[in-house]
Protein backbone atom coordinates (compact mmCIF):
# COMPACT_ATOMS: atom_id res chain seq x y z
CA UNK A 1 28.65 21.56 5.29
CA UNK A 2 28.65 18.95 2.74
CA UNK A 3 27.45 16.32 5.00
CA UNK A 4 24.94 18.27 6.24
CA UNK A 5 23.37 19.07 2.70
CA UNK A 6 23.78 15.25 1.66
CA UNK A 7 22.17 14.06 4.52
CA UNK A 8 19.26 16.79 3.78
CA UNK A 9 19.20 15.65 0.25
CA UNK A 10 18.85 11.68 0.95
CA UNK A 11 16.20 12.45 3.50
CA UNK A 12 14.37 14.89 1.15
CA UNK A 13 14.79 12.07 -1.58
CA UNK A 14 13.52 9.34 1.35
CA UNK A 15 10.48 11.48 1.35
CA UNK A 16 10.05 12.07 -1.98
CA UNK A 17 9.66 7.85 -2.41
CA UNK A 18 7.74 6.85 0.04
CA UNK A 19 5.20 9.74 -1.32
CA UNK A 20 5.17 8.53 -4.57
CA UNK A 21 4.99 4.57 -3.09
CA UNK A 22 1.98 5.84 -1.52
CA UNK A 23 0.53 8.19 -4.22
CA UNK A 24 0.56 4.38 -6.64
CA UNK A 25 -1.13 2.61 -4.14
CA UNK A 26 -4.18 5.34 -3.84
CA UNK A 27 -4.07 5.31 -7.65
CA UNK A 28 -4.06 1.51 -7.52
CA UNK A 29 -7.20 1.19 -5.25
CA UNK A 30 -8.84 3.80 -7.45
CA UNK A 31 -7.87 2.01 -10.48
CA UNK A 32 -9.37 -1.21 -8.68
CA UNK A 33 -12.71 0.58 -7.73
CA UNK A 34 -13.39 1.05 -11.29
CA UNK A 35 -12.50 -2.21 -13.31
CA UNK A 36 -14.99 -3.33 -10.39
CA UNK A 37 -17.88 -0.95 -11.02
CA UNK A 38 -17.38 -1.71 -14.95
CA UNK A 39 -17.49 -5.21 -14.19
CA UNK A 40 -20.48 -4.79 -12.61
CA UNK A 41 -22.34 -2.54 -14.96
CA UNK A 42 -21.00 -5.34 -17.93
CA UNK A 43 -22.80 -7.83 -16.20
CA UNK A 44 -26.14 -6.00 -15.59
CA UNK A 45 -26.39 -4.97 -19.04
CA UNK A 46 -25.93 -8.40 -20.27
CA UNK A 47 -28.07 -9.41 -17.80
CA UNK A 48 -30.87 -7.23 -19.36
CA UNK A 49 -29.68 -7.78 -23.08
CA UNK A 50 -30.33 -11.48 -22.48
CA UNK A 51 -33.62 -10.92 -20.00
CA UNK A 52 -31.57 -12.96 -17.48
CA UNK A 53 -31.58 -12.10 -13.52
CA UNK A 54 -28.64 -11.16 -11.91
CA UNK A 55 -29.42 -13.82 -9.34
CA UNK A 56 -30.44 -17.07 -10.81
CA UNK A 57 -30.18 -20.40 -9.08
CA UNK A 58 -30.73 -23.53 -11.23
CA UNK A 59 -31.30 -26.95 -9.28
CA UNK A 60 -31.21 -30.52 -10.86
């Protein structure tokens, strides 16, 4: 009986990690998504604060 319910319980506690590994990495990619978008959005605005393109190529 013991071994039984501490087999149950380290499975159960298996689980429980590798949902919580993969519960960070969603939250990571989220996390990710938005510094990028901010990013983004930080470098339009300057873009129009200054009257700059996004896209400018300067030659010599």
């Amino acid at each position: 009986m013991d071994v039984s319910s501490s087999t149950a319980a380290n499975v159960n506690s298996s689980t429980q990690v590798e949902v919580l590994k993969k519960a960070i990495d969603v939250q990571e990619k989220s996390v990710l998504k938005v510094l990028e978008s901010a990013n983004e959005q930080s470098k339009q605005v300057t873009a129009q604060k200054t009257g700059m393109g996004n896209n400018l190529n300067f030659t010599a």
